[in-house]
Protein backbone atom coordinates (compact mmCIF):
# COMPACT_ATOMS: atom_id res chain seq x y z
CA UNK A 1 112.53 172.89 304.83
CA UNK A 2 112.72 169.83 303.50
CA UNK A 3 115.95 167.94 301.90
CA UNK A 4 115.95 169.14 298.20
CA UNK A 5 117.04 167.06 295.07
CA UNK A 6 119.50 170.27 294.86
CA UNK A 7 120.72 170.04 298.63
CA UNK A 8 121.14 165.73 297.44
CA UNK A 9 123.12 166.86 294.68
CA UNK A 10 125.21 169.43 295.91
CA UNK A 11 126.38 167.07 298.81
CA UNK A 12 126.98 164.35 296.77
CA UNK A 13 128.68 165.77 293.98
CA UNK A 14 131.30 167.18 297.46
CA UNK A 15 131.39 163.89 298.70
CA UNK A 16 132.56 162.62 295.53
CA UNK A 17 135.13 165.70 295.41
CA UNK A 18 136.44 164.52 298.89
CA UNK A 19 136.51 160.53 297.62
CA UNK A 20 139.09 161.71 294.93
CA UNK A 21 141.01 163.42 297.50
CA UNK A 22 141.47 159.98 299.56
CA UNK A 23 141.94 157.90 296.59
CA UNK A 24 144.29 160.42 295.27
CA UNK A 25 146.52 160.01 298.54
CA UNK A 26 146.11 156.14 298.26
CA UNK A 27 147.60 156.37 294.73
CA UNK A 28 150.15 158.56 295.68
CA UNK A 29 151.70 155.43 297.87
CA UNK A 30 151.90 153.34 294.91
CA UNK A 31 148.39 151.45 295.45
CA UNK A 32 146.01 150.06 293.35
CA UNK A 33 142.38 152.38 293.79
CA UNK A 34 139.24 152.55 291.74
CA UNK A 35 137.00 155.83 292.34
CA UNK A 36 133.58 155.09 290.68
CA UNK A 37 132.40 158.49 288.56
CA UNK A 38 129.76 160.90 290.15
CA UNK A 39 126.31 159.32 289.58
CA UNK A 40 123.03 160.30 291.67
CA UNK A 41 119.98 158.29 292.48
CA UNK A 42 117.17 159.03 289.73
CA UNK A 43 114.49 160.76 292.28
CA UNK A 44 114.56 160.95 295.82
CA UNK A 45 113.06 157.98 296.95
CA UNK A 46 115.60 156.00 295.14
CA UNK A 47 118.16 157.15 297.41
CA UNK A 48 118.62 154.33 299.70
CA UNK A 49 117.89 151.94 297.33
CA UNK A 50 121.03 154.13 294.84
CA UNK A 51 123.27 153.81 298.07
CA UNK A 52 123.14 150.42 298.90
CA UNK A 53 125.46 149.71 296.12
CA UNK A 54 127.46 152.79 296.12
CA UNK A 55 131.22 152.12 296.58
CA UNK A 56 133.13 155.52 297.56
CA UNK A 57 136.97 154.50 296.94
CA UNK A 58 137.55 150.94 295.78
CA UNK A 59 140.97 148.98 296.91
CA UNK A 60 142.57 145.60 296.31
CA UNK A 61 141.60 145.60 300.40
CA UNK A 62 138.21 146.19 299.52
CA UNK A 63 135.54 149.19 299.98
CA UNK A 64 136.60 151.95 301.90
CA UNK A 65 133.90 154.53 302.88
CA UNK A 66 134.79 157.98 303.13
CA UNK A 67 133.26 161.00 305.05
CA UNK A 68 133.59 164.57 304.63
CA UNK A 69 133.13 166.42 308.15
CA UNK A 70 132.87 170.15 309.09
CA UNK A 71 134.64 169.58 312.09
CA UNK A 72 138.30 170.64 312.18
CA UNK A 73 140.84 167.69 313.10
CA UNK A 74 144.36 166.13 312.72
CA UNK A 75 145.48 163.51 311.55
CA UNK A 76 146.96 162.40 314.57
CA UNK A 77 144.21 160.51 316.39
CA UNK A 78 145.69 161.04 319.97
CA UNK A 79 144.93 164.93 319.17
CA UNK A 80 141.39 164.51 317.85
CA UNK A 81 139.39 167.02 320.00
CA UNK A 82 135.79 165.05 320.61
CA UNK A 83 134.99 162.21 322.51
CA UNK A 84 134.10 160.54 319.57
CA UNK A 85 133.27 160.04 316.08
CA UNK A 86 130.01 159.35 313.74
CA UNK A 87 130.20 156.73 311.92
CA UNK A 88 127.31 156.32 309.63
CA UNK A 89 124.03 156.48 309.77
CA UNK A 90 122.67 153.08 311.10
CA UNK A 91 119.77 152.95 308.16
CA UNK A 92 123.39 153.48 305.58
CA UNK A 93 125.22 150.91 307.22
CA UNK A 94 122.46 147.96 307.67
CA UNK A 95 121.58 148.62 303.74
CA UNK A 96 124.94 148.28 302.72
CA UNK A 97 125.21 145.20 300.10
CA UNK A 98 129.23 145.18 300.58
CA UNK A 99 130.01 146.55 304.03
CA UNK A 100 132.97 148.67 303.80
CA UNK A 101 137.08 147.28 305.85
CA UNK A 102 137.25 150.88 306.84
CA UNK A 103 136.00 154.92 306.46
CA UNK A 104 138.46 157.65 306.11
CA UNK A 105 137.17 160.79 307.99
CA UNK A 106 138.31 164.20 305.97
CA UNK A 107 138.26 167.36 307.93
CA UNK A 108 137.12 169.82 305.19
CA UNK A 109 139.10 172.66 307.27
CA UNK A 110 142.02 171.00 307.83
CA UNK A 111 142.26 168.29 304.74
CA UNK A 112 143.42 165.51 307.53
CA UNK A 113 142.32 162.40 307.77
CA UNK A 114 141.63 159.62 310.35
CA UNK A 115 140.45 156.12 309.75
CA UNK A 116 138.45 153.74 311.32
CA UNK A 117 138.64 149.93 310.76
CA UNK A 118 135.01 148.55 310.98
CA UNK A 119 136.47 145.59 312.90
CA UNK A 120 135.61 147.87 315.42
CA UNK A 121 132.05 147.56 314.49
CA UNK A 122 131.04 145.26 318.21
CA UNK A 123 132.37 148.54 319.72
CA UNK A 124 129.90 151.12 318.16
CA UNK A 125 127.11 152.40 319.44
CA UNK A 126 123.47 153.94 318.28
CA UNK A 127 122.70 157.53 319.35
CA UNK A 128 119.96 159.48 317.66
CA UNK A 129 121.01 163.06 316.65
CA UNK A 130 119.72 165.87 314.62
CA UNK A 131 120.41 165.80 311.11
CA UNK A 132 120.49 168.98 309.53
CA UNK A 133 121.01 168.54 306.31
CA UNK A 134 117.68 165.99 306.21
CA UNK A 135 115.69 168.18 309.26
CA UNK A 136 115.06 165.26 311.01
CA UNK A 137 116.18 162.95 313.69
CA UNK A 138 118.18 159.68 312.71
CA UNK A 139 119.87 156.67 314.28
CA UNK A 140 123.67 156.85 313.94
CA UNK A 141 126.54 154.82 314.86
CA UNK A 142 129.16 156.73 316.97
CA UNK A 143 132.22 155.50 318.25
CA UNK A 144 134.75 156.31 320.89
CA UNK A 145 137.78 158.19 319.34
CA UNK A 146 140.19 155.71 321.05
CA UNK A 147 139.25 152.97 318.00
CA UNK A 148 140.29 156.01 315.67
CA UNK A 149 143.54 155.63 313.39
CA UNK A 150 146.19 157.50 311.63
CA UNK A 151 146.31 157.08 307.78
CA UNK A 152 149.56 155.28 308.44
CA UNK A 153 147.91 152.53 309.43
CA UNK A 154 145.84 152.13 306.44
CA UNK A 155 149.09 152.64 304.16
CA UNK A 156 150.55 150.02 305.87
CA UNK A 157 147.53 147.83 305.56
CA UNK A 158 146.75 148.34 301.92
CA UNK A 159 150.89 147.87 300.99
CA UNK A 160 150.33 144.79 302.65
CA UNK A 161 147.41 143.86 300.84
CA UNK A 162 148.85 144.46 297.79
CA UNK A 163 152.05 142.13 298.71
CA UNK A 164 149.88 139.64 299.74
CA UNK A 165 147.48 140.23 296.68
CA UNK A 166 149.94 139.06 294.36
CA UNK A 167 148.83 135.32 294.17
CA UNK A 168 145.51 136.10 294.33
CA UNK A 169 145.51 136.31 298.57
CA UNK A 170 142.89 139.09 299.51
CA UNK A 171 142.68 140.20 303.41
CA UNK A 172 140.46 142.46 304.59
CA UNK A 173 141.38 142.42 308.43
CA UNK A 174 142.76 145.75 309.02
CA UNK A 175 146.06 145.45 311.18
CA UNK A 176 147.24 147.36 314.24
């Protein structure tokens, strides 16, 4: 079966539920956050093209990419109960116009999050799995779940963005 301009809009309209999650919790720590309204790519093979631009939750920081997973985690990345963590998909990431500082994982069980800094990027690797949604096989970065983070650490990086931001200053070099 093949992937369905229903299945594309049904998963991006819950990705877009799970962005206003995240950027909900952002706000909630008194930080600036810009989540773009639900559009969808015109026909299928405009998809790529539609996501190369696409900009889940915006901050003064810059983009952050976020991930809904059907995997039930924590938020405490010590406790996260794989070996590691897919990133993207390598076609998504290579395509990307503006490369997102950092993705926020959301369990969809739990409603946790963990974050990854793509500083980490040198440290990711490409394995090709399944995907099941598309029925095919497809290049994706994974990483080891030692580079994972707590949402703490992107509070504290985004409060001290927004410090910093005041005259005009911009980092996007997450801090541990």
């Amino acid at each position: 079966m093949a992937w369905t301009d229903r299945d594309y809009k049904k998963a991006f309209t819950a990705g877009h539920e799970t962005n206003l999650f995240v950027a909900k919790e952002i706000v909630s720590w008194g930080i600036w956050v810009r989540c773009p309204p639900l559009e969808f790519a015109s026909d299928a093979s405009k998809i790529v093209e539609f996501s190369r631009n696409e900009k889940d939750v915006e901050t003064r920081a810059g983009v952050i990419e976020v991930k809904g997973q059907g995997r039930e985690f924590t938020g405490d990345p010590a406790s996260f109960p794989y070996p590691s963590q897919i990133v993207d998909t390598v076609e998504s990431w290579e395509s990307k116009e503006s490369k997102p500082f950092a993705y926020v994982f959301v369990s969809n069980k739990t409603r946790q999050c963990l974050v990854l800094p793509t500083k980490s990027r040198p440290t990711w690797r490409v394995e090709r799995k399944f995907d099941r949604f598309k029925k095919r096989s497809i290049d994706f970065y994974v990483v080891d779940k030692g580079r994972l983070c707590s949402m703490e650490v992107l509070r504290a990086h985004l409060l001290s963005v927004e410090v910093d931001g005041v005259d005009g200053e911009r980092t996007t070099d997450m801090r541990f």
